[in-house]
PDB file of N, CA and C in Angstrom:
ATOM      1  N   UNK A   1      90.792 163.138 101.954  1.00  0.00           N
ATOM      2  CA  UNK A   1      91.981 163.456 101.210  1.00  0.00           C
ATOM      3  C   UNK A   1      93.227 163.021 101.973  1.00  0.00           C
ATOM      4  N   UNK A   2      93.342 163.430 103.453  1.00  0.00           N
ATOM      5  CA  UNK A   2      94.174 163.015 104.245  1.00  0.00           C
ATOM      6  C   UNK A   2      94.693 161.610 103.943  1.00  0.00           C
ATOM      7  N   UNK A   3      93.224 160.641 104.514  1.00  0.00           N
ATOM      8  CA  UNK A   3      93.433 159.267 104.224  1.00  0.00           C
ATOM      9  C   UNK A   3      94.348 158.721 103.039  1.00  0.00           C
ATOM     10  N   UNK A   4      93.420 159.595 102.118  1.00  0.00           N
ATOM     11  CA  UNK A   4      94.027 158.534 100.516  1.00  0.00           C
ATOM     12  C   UNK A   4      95.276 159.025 100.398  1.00  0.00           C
ATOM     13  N   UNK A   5      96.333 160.012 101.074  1.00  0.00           N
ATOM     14  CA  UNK A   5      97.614 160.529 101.514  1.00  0.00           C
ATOM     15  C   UNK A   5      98.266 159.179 102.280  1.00  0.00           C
ATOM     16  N   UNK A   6      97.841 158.848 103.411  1.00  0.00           N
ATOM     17  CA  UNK A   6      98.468 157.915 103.940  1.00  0.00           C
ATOM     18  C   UNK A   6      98.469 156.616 103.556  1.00  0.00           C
ATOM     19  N   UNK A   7      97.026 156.209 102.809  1.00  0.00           N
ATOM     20  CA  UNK A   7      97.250 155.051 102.207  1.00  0.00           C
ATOM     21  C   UNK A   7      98.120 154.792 100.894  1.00  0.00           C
ATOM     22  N   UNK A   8      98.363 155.993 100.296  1.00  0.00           N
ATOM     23  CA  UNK A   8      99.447 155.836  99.130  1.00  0.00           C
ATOM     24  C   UNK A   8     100.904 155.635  99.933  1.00  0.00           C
ATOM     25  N   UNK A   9     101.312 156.678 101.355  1.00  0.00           N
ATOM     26  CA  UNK A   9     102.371 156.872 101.639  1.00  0.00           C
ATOM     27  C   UNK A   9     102.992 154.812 102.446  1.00  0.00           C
ATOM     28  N   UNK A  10     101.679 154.519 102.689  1.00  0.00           N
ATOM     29  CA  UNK A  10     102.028 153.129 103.587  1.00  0.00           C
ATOM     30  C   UNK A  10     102.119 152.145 102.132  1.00  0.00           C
ATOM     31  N   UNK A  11     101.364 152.207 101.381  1.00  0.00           N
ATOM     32  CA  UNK A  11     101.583 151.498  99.966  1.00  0.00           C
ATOM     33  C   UNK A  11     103.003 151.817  99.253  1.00  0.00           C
ATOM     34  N   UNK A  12     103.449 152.532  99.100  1.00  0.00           N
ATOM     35  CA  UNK A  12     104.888 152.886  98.691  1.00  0.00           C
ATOM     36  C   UNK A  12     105.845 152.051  99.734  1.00  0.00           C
ATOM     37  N   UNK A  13     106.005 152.449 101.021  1.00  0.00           N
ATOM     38  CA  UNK A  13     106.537 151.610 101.558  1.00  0.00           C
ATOM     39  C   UNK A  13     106.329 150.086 101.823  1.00  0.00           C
ATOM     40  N   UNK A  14     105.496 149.961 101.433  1.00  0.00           N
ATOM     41  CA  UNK A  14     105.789 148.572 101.351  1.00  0.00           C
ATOM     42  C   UNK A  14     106.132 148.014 100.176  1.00  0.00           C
ATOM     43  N   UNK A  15     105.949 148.592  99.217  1.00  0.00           N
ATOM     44  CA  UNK A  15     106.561 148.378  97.848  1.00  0.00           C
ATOM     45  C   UNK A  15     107.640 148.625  97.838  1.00  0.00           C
ATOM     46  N   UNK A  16     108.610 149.542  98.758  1.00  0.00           N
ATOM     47  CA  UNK A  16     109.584 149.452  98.614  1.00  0.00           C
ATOM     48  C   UNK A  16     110.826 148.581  99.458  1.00  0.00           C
ATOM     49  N   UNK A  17     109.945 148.402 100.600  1.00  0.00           N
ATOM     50  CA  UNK A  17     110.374 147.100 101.471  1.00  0.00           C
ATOM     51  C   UNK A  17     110.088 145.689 101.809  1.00  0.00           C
ATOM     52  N   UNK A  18     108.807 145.758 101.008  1.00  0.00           N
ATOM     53  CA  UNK A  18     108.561 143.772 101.284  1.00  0.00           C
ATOM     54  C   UNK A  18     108.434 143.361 100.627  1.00  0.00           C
ATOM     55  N   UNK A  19     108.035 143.962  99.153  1.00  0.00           N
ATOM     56  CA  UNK A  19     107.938 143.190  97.989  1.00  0.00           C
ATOM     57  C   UNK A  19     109.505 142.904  97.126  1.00  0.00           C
ATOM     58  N   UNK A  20     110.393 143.605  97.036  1.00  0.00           N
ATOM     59  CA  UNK A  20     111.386 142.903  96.980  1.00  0.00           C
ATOM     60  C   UNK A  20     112.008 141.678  97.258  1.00  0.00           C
ATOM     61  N   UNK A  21     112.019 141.664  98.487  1.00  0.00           N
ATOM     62  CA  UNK A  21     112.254 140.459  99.346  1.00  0.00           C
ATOM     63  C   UNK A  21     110.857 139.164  99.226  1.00  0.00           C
ATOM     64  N   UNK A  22     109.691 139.781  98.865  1.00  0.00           N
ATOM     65  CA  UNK A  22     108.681 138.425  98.042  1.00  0.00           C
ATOM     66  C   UNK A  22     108.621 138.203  96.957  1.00  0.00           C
ATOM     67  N   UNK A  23     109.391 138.982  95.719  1.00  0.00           N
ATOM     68  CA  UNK A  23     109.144 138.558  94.472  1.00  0.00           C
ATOM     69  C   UNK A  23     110.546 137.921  94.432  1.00  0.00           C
ATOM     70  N   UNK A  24     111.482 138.171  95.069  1.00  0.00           N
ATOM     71  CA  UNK A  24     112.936 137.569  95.211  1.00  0.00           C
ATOM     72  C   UNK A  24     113.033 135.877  94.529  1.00  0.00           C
ATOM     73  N   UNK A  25     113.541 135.612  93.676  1.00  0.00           N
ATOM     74  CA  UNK A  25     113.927 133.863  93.461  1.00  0.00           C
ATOM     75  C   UNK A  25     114.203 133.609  94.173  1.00  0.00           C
ATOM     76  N   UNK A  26     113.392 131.958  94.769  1.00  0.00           N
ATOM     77  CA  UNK A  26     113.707 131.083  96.162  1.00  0.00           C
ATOM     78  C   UNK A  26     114.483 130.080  96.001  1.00  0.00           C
ATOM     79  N   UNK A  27     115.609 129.595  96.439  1.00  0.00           N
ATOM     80  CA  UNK A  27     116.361 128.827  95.990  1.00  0.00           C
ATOM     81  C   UNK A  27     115.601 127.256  96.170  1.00  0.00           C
ATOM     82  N   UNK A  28     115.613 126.157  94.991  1.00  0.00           N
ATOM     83  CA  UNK A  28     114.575 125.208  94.949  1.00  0.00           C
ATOM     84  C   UNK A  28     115.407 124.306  96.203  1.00  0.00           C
ATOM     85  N   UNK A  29     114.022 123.885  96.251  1.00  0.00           N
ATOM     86  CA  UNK A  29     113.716 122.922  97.105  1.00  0.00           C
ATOM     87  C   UNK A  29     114.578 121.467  97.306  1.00  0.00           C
ATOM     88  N   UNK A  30     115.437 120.873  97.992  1.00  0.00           N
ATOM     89  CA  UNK A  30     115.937 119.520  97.385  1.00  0.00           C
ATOM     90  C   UNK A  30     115.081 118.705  98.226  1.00  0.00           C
ATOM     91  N   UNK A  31     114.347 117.603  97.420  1.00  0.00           N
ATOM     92  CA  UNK A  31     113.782 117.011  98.024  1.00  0.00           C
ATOM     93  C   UNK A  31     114.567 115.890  98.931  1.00  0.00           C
ATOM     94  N   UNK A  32     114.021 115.266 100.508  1.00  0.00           N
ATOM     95  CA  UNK A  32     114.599 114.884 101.338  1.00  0.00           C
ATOM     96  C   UNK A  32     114.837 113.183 101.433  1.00  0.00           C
ATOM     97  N   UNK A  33     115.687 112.692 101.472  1.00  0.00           N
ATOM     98  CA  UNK A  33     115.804 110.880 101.157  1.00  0.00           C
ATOM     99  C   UNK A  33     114.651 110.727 101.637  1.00  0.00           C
ATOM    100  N   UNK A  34     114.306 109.340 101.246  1.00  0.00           N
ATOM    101  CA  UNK A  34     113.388 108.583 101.998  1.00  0.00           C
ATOM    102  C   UNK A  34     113.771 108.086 103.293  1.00  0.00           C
ATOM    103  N   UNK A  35     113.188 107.721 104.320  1.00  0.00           N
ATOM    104  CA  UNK A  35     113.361 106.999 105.852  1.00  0.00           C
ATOM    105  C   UNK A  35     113.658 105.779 105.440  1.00  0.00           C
ATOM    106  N   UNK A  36     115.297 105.952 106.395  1.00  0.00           N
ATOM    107  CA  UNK A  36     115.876 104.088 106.267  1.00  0.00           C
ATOM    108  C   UNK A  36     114.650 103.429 107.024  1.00  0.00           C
ATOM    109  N   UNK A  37     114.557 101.814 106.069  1.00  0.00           N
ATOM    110  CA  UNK A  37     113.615 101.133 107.353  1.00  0.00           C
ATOM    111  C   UNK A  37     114.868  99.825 107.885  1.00  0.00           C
ATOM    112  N   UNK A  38     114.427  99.858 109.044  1.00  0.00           N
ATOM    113  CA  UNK A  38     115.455  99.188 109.836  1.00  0.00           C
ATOM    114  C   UNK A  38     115.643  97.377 109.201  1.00  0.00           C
ATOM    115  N   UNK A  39     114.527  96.776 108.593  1.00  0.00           N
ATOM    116  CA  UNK A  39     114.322  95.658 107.902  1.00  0.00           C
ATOM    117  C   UNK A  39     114.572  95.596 106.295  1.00  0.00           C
ATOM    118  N   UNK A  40     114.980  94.725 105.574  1.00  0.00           N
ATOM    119  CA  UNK A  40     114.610  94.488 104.454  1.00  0.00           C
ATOM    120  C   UNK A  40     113.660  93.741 103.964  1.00  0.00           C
ATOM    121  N   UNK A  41     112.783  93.726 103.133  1.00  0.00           N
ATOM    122  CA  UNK A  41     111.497  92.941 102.915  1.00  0.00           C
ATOM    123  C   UNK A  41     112.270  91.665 102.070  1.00  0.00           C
ATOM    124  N   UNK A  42     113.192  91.775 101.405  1.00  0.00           N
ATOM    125  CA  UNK A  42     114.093  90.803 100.671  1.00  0.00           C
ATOM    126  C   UNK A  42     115.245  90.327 101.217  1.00  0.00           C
ATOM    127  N   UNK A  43     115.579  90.167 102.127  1.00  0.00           N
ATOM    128  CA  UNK A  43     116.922  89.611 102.911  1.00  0.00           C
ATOM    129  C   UNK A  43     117.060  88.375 103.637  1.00  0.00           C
ATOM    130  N   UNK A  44     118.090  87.523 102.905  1.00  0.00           N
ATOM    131  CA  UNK A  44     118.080  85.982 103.276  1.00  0.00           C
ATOM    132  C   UNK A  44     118.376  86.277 105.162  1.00  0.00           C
ATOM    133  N   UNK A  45     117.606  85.382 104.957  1.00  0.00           N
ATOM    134  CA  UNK A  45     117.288  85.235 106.865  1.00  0.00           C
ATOM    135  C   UNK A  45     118.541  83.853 107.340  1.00  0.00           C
ATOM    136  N   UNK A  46     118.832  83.750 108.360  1.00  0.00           N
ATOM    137  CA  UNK A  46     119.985  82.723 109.009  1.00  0.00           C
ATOM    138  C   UNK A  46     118.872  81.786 109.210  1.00  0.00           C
ATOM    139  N   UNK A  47     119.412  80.203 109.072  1.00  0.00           N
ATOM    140  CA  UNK A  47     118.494  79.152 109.317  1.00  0.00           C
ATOM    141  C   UNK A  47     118.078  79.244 110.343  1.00  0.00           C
ATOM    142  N   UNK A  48     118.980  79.591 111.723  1.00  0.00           N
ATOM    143  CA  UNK A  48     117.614  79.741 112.919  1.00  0.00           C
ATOM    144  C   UNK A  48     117.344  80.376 112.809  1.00  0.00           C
ATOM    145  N   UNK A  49     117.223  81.428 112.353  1.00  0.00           N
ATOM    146  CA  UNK A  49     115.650  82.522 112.236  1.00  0.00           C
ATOM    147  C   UNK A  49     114.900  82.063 111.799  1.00  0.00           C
ATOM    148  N   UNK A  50     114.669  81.187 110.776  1.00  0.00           N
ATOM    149  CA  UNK A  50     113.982  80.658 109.490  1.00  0.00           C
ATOM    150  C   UNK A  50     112.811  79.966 110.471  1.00  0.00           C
ATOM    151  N   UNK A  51     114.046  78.576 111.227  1.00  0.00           N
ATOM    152  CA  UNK A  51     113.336  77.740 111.633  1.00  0.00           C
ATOM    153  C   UNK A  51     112.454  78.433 113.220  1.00  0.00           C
ATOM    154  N   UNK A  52     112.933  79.486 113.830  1.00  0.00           N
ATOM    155  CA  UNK A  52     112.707  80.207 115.066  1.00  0.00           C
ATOM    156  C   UNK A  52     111.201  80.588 114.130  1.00  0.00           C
ATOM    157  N   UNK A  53     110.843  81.366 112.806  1.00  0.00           N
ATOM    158  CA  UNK A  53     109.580  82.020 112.690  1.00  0.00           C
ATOM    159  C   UNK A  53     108.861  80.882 112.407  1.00  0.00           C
ATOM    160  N   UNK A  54     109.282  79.760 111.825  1.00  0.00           N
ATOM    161  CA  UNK A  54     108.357  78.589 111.015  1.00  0.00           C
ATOM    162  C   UNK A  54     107.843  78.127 113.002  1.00  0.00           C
ATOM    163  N   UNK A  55     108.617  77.671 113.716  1.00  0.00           N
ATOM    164  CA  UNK A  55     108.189  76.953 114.618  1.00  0.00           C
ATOM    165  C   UNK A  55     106.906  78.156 115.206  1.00  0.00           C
ATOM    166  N   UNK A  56     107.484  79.894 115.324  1.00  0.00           N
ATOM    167  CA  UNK A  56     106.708  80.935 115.909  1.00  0.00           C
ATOM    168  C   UNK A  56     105.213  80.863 115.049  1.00  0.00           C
ATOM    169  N   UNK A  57     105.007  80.884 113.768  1.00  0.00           N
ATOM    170  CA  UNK A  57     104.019  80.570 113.205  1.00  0.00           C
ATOM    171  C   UNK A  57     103.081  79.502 113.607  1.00  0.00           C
ATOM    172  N   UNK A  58     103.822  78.227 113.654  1.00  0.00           N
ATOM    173  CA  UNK A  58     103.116  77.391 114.107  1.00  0.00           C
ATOM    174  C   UNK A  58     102.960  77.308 115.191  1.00  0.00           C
ATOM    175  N   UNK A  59     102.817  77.896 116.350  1.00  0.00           N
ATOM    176  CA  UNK A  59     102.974  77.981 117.491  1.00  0.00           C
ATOM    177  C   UNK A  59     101.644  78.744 117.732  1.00  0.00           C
ATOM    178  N   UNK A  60     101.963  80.099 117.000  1.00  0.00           N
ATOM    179  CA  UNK A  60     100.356  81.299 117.264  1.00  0.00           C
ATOM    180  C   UNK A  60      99.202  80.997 116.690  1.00  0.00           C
ATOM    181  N   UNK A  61      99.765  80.175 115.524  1.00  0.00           N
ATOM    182  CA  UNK A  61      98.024  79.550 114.340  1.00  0.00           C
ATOM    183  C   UNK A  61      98.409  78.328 114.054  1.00  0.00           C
ATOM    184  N   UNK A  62      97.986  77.538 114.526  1.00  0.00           N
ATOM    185  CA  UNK A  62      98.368  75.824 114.664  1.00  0.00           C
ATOM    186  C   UNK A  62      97.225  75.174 113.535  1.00  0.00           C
ATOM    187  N   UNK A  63      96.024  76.117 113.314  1.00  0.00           N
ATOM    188  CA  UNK A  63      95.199  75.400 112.191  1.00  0.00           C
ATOM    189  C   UNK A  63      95.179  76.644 111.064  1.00  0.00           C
ATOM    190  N   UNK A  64      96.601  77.260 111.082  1.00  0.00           N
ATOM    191  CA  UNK A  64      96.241  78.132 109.371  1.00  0.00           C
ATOM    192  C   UNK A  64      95.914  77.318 108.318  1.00  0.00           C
ATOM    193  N   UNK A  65      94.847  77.800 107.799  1.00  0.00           N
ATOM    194  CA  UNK A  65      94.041  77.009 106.470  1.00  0.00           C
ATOM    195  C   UNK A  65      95.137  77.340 105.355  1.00  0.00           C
ATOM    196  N   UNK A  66      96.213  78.024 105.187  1.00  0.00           N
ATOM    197  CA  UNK A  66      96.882  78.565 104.187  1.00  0.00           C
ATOM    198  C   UNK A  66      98.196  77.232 104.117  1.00  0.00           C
ATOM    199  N   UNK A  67      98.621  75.987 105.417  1.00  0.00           N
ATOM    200  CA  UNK A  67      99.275  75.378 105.284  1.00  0.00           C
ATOM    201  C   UNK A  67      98.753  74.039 104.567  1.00  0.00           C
ATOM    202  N   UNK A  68      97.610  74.161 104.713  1.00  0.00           N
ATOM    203  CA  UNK A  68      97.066  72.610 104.711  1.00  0.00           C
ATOM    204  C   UNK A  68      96.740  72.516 103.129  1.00  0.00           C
ATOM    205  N   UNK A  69      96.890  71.060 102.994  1.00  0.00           N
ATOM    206  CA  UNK A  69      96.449  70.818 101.470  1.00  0.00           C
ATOM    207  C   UNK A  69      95.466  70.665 101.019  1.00  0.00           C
ATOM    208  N   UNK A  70      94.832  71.438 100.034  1.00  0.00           N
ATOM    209  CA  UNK A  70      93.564  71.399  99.571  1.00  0.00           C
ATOM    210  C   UNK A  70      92.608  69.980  98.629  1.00  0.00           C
ATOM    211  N   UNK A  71      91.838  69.242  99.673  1.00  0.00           N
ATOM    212  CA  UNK A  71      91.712  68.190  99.204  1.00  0.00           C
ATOM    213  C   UNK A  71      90.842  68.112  97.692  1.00  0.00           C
ATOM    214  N   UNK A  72      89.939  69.566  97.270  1.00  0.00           N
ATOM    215  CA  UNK A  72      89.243  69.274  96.271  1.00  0.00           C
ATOM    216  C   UNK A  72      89.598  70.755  95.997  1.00  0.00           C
ATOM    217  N   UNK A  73      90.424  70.788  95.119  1.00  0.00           N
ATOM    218  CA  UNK A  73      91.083  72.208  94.382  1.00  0.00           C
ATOM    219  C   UNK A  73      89.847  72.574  93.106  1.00  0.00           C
ATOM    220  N   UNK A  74      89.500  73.847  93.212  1.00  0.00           N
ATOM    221  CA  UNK A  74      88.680  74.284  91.993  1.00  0.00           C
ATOM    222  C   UNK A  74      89.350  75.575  91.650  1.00  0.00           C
ATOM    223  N   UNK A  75      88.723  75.405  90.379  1.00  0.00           N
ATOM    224  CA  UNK A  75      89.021  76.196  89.340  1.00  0.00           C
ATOM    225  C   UNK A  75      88.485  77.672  89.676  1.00  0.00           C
ATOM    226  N   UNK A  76      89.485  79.036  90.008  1.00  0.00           N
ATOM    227  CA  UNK A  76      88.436  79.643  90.384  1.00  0.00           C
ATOM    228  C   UNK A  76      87.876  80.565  89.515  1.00  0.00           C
ATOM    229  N   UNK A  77      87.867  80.519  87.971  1.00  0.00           N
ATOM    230  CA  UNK A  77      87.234  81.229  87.021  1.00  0.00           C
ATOM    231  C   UNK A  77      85.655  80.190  87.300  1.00  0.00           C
ATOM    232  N   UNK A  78      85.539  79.017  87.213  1.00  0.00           N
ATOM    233  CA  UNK A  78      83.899  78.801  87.454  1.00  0.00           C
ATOM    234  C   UNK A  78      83.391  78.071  88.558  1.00  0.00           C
ATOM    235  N   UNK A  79      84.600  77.675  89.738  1.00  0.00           N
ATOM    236  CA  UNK A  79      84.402  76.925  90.239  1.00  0.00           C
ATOM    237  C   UNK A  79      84.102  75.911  90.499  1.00  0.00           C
ATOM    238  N   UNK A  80      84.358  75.456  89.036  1.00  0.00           N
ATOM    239  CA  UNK A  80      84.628  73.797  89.220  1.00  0.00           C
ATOM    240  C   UNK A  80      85.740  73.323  89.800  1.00  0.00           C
ATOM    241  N   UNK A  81      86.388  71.889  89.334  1.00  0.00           N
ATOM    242  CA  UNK A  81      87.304  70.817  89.606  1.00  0.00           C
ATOM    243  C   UNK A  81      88.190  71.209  88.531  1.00  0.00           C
ATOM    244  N   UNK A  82      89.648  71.395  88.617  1.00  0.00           N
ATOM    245  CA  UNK A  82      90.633  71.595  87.919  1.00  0.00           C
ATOM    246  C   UNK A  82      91.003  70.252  86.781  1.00  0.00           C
ATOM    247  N   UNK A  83      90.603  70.130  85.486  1.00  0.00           N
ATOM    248  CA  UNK A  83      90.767  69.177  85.129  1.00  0.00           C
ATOM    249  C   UNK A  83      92.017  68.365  84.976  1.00  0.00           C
ATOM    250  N   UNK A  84      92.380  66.876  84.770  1.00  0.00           N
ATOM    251  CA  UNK A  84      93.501  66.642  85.008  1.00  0.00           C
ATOM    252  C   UNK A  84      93.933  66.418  83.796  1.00  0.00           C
TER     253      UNK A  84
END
């Protein structure tokens, strides 16, 4: 009997002190900018830069397959020869 005395008396108080303050409206959230990035992925570059990465490219991969011209181009839906 005692018990179920104190557990009502500690239940009241907290109903009367913390649940107020948790059912309380939270003021919303503003969500936070995005992170500047220090580059632009779209920004005209100065000719020596241009020519500084073209020479740096060719410099680190001297046989990229992505420069060279493709002597027998196919079609790549069947892999044939691209007709002319």
């Amino acid at each position: 009997m005692i018990a179920a005395l104190v557990l009502a008396t500690l239940a009241g108080l907290f109903a009367t002190l913390c649940l107020p303050r948790l059912l309380r409206a939270m003021p919303p959230r503003t969500p936070e900018p995005p992170p500047a990035y220090p580059e632009s992925m779209t920004a005209e570059l100065d000719p020596g830069d241009e020519e500084y990465l073209a020479w740096l490219a060719d410099d680190l991969w001297p046989d990229d397959e992505y420069l060279e011209q493709n002597p027998n181009p196919k079609d790549e839906s069947d892999g044939g020869p691209i007709p002319a």
